[in-house]
Every structure is written in C-alpha cells, then in structure tokens.
PDB file of N, CA and C in Angstrom:
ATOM      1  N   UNK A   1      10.995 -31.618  11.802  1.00  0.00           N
ATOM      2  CA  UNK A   1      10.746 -30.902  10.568  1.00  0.00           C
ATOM      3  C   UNK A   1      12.032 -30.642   9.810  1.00  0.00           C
ATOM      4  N   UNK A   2      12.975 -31.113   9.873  1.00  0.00           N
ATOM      5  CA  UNK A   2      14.224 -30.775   9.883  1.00  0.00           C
ATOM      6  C   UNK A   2      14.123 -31.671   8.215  1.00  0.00           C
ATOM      7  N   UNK A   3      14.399 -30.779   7.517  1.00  0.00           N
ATOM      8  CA  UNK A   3      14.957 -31.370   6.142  1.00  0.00           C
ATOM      9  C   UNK A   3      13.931 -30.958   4.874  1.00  0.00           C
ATOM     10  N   UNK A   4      12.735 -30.053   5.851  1.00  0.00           N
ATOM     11  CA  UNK A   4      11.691 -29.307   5.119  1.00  0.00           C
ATOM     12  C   UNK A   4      12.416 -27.864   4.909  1.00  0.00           C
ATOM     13  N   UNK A   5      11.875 -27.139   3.347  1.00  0.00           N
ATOM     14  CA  UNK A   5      12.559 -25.800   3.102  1.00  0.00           C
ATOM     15  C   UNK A   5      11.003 -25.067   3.299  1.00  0.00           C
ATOM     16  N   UNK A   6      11.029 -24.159   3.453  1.00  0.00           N
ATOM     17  CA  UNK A   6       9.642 -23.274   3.794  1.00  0.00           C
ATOM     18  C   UNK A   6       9.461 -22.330   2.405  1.00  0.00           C
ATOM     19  N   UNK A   7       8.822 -22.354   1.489  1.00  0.00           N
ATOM     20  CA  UNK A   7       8.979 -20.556   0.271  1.00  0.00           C
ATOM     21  C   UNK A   7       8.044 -20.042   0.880  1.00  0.00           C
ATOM     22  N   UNK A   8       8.442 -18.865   0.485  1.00  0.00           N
ATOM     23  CA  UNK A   8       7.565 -17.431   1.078  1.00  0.00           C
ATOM     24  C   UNK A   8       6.265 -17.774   0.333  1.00  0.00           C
ATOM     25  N   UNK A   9       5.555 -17.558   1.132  1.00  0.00           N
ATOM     26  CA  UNK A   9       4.173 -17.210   0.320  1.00  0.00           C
ATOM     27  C   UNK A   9       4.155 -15.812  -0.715  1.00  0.00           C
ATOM     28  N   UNK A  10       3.643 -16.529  -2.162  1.00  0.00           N
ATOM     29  CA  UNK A  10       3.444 -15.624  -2.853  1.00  0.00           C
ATOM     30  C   UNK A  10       2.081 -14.870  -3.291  1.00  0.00           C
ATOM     31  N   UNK A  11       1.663 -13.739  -3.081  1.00  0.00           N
ATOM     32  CA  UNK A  11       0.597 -12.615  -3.023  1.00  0.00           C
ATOM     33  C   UNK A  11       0.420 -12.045  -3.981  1.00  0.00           C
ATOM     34  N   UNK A  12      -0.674 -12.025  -4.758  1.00  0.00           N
ATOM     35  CA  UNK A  12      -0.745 -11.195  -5.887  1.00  0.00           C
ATOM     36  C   UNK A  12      -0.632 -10.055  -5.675  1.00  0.00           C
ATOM     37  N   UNK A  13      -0.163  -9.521  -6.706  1.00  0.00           N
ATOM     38  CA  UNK A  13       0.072  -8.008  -6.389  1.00  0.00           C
ATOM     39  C   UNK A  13      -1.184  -6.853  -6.091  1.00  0.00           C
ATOM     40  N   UNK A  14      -1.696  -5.796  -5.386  1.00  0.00           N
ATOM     41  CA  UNK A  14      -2.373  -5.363  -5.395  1.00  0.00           C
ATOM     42  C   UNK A  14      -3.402  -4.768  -6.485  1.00  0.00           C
ATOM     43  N   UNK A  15      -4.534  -4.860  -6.691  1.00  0.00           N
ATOM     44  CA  UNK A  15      -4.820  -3.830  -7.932  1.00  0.00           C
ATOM     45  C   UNK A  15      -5.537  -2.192  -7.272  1.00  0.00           C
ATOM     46  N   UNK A  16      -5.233  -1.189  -7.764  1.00  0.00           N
ATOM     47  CA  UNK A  16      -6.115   0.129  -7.185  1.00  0.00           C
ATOM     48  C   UNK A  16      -7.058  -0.280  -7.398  1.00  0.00           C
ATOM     49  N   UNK A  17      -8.121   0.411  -6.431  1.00  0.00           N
ATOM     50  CA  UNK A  17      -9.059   0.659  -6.285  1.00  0.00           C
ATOM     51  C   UNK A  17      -9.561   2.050  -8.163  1.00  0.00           C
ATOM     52  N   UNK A  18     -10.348   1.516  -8.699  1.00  0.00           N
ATOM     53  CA  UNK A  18     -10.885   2.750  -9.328  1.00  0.00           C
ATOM     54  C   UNK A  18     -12.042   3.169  -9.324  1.00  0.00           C
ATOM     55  N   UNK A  19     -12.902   2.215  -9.043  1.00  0.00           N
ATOM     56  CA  UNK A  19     -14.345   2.502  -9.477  1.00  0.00           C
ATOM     57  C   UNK A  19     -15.022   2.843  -8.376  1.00  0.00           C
ATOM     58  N   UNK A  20     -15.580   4.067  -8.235  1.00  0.00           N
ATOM     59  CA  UNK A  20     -16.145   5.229  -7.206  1.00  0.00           C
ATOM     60  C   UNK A  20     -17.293   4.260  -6.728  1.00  0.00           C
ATOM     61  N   UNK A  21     -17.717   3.400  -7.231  1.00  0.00           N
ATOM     62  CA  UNK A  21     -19.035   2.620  -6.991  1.00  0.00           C
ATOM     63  C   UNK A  21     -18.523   1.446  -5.938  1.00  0.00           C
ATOM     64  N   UNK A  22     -17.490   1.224  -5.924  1.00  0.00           N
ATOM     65  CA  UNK A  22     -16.996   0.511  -4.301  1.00  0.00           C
ATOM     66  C   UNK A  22     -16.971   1.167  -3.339  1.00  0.00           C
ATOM     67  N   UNK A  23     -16.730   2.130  -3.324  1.00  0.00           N
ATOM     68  CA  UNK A  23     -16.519   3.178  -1.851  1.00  0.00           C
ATOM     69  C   UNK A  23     -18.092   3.914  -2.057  1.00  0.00           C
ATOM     70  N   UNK A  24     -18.384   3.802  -2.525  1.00  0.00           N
ATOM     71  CA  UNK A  24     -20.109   4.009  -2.299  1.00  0.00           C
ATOM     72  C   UNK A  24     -21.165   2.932  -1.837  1.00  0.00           C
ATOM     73  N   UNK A  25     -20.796   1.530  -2.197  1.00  0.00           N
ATOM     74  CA  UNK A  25     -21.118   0.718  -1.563  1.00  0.00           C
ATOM     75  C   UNK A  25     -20.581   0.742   0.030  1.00  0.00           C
ATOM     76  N   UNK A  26     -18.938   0.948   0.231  1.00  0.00           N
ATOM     77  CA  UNK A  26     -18.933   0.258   1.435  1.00  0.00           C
ATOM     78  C   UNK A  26     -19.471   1.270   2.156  1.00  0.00           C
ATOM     79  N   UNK A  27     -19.647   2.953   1.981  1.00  0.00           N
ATOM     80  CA  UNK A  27     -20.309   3.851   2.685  1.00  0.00           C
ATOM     81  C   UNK A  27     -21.849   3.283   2.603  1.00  0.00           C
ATOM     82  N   UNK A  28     -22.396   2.515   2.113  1.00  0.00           N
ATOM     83  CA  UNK A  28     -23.792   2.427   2.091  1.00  0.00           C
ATOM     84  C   UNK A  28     -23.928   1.081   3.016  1.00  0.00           C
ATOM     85  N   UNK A  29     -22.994   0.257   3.169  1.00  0.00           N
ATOM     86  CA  UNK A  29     -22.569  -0.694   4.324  1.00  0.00           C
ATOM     87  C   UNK A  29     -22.542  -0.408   5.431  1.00  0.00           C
ATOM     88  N   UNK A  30     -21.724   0.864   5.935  1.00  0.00           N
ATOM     89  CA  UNK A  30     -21.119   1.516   6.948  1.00  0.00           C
ATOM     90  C   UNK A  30     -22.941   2.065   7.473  1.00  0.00           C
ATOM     91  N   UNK A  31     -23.464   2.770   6.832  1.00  0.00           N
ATOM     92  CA  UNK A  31     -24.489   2.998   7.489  1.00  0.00           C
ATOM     93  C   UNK A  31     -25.884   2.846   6.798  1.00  0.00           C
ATOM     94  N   UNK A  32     -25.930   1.952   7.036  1.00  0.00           N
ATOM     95  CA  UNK A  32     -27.184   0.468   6.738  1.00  0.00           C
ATOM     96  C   UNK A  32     -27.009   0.276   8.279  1.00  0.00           C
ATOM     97  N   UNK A  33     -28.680   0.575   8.694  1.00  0.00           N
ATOM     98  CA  UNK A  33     -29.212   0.008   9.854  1.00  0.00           C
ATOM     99  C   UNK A  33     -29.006  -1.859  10.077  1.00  0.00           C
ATOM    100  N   UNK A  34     -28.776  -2.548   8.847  1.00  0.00           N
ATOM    101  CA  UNK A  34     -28.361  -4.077   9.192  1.00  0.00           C
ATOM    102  C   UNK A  34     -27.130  -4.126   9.601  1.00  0.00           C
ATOM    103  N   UNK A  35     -26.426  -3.024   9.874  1.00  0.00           N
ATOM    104  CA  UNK A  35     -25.152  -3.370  10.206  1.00  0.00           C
ATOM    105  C   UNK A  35     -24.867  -2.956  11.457  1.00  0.00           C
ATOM    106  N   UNK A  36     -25.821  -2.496  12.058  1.00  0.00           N
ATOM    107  CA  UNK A  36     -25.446  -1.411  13.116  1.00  0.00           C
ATOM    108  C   UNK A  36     -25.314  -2.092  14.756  1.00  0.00           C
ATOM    109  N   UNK A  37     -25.557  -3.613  14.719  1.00  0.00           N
ATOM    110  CA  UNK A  37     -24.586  -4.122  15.390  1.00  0.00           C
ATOM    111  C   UNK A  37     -23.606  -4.808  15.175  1.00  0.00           C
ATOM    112  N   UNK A  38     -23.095  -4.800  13.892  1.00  0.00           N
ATOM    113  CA  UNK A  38     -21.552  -5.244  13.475  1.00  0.00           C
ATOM    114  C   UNK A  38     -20.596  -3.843  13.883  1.00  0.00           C
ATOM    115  N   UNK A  39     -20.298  -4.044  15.111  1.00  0.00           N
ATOM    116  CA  UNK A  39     -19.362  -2.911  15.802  1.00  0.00           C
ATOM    117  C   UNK A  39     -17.928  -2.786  15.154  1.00  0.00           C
ATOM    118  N   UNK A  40     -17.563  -4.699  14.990  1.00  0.00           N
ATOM    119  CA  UNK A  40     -16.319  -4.787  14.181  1.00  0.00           C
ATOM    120  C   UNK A  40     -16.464  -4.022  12.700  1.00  0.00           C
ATOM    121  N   UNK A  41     -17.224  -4.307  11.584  1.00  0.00           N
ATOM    122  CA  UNK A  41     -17.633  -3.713  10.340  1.00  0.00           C
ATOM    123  C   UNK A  41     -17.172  -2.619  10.547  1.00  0.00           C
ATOM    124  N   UNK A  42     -17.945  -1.416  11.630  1.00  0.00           N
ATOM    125  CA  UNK A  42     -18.306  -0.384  11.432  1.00  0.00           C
ATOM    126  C   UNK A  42     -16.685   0.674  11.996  1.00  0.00           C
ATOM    127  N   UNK A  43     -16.254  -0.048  13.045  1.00  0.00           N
ATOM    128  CA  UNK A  43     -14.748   0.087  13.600  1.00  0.00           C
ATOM    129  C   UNK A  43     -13.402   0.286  12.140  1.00  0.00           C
ATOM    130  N   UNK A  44     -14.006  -0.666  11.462  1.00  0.00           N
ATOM    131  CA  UNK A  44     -13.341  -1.100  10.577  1.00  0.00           C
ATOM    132  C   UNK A  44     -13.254  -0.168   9.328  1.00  0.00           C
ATOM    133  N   UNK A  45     -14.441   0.465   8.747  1.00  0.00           N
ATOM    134  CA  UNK A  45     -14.736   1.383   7.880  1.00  0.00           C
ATOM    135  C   UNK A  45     -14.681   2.442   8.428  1.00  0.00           C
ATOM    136  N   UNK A  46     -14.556   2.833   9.523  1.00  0.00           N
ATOM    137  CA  UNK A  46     -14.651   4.012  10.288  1.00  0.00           C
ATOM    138  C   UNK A  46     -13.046   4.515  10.044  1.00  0.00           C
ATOM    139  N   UNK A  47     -12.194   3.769  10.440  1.00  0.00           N
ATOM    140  CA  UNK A  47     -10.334   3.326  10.352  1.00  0.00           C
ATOM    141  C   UNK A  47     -10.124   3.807   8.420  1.00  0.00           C
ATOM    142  N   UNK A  48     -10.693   2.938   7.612  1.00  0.00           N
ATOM    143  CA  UNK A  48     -10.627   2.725   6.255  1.00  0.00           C
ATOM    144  C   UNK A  48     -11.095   3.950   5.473  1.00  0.00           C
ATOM    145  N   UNK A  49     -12.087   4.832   5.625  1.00  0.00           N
ATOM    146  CA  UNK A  49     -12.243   5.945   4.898  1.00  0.00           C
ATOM    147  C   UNK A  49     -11.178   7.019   5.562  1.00  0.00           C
ATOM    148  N   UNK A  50     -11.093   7.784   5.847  1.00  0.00           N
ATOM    149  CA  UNK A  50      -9.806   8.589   6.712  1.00  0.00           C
ATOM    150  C   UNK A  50      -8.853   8.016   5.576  1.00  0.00           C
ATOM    151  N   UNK A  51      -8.261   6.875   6.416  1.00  0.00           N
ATOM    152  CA  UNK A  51      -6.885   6.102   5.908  1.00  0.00           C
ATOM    153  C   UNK A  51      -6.797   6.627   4.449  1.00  0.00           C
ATOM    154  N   UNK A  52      -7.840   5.619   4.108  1.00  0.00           N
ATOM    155  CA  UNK A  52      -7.374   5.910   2.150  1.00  0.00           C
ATOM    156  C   UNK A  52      -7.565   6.680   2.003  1.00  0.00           C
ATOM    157  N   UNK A  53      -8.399   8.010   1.875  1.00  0.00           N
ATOM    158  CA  UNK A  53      -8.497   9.003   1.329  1.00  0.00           C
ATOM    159  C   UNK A  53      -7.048   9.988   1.522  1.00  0.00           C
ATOM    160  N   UNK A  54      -6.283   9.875   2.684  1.00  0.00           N
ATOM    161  CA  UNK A  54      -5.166  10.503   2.837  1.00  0.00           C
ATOM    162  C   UNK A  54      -4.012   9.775   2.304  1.00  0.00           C
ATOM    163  N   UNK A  55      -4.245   9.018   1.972  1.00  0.00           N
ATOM    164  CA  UNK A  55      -3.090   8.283   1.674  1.00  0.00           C
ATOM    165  C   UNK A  55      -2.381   8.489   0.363  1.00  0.00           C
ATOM    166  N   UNK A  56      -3.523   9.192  -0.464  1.00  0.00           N
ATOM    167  CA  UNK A  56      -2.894   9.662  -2.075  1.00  0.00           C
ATOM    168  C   UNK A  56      -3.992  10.461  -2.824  1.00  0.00           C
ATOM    169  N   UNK A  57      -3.405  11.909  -3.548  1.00  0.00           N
ATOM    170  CA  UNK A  57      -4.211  12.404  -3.647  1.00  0.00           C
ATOM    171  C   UNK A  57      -5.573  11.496  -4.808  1.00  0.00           C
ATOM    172  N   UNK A  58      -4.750  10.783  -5.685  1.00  0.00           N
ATOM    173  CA  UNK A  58      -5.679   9.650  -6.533  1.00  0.00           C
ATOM    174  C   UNK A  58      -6.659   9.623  -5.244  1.00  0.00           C
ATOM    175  N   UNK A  59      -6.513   8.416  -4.511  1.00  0.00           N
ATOM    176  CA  UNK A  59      -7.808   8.325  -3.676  1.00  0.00           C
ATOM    177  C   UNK A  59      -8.607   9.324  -3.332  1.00  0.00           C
ATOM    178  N   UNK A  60      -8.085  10.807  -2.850  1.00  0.00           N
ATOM    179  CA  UNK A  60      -8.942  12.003  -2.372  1.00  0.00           C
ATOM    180  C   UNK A  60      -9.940  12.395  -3.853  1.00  0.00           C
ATOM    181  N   UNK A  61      -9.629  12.268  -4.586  1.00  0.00           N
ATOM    182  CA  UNK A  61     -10.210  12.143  -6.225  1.00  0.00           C
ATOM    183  C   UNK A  61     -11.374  11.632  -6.279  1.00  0.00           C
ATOM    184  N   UNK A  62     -11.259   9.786  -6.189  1.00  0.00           N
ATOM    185  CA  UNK A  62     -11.818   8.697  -5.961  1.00  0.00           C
ATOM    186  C   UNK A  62     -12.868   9.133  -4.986  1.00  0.00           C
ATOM    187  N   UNK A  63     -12.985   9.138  -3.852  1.00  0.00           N
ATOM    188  CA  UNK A  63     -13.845   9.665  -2.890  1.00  0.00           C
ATOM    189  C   UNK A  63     -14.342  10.604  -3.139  1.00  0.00           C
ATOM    190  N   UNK A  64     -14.291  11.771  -4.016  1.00  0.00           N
ATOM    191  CA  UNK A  64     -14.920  12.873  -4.246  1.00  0.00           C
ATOM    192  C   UNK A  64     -15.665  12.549  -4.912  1.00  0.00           C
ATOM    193  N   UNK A  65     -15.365  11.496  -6.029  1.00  0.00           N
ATOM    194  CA  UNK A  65     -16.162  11.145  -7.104  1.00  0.00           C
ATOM    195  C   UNK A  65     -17.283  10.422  -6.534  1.00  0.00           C
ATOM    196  N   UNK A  66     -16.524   9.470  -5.682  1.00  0.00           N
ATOM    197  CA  UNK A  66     -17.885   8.613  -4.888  1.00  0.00           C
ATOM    198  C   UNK A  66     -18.644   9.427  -4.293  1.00  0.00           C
ATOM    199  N   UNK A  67     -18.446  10.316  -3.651  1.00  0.00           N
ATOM    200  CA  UNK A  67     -19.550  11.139  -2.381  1.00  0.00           C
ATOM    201  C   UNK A  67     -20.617  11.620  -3.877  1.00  0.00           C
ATOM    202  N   UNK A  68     -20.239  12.693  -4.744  1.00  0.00           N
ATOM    203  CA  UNK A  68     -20.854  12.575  -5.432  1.00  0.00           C
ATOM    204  C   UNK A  68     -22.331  11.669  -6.584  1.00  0.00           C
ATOM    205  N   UNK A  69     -21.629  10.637  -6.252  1.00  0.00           N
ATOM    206  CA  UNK A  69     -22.608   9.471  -6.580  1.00  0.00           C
ATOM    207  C   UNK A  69     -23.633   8.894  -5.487  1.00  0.00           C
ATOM    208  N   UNK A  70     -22.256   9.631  -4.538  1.00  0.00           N
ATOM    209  CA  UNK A  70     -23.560   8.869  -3.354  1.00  0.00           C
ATOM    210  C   UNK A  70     -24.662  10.023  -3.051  1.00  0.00           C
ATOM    211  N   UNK A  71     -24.539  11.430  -3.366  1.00  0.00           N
ATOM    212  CA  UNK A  71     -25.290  12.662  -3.688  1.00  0.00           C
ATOM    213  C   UNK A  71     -26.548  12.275  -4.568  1.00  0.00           C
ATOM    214  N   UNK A  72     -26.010  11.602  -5.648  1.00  0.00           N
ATOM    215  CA  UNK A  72     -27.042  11.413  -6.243  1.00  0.00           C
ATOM    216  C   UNK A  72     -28.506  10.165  -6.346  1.00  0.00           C
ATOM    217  N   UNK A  73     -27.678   9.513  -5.531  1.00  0.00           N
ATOM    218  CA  UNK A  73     -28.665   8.719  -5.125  1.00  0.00           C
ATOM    219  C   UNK A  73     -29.776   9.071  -3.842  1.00  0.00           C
ATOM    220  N   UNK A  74     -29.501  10.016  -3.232  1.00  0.00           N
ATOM    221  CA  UNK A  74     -30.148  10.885  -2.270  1.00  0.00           C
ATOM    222  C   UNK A  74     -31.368  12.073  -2.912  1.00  0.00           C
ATOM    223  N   UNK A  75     -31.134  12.399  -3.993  1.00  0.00           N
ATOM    224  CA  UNK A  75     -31.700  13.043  -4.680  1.00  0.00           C
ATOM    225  C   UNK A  75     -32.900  12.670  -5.455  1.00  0.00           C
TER     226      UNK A  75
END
C-alpha cells in the first residue's frame, strides 16, 4: 500500500435536534409493544433520553416540550 495517502473522512456537521415531534416519536418507539423484543432499540433509547436531556439545558426545554405533546396525545 505504500505510495497510497489516506484523507480523513469528511462528516457533515451535526444539525440540533429541534422539533419536539422526534423525541416523541422515538418515545412512542421505545414503548410500542412491536418493539419489545428489540432489547438492542430499547437499551439504546433507554442510554439516549437521560443523555440528551442532561446534556444542555436547550434539550431539557426540547423534552419538556415533547412530553407535553406526548400528554396530549393521551388525552
């Protein structure tokens, strides 16, 4: 391989999360009886709500807003 140069892989940059209606979906993922032997999924979202929500108060925002929506669809 000798005479090959390697470039970094380039990654788009992240975009935030804004719209309360994703984290209401993936909570409606997380517990959806079709998922409830995807152990990985559920491991996974289990890790992911916690995480983000502490991670900035924006997100603790975001999630408030979502639980809310997800309130209202219960109603």
């Amino acid at each position: 391989m000798s005479g090959y140069i390697l470039s970094p892989i380039q990654f788009p940059e992240p975009k935030s999360l804004t719209d309360p209606q994703v984290l209401v979906s993936l909570a409606l993922i997380y517990l959806s009886p079709d998922t409830a032997d995807n152990q990985e999924l559920r491991q996974c979202l289990s890790y992911f709500f916690p995480a983000y929500s502490y991670s900035a108060p924006a997100h603790q925002r975001l999630m408030q807003r979502a639980s809310e929506s997800f309130d209202s669809l219960s109603s």
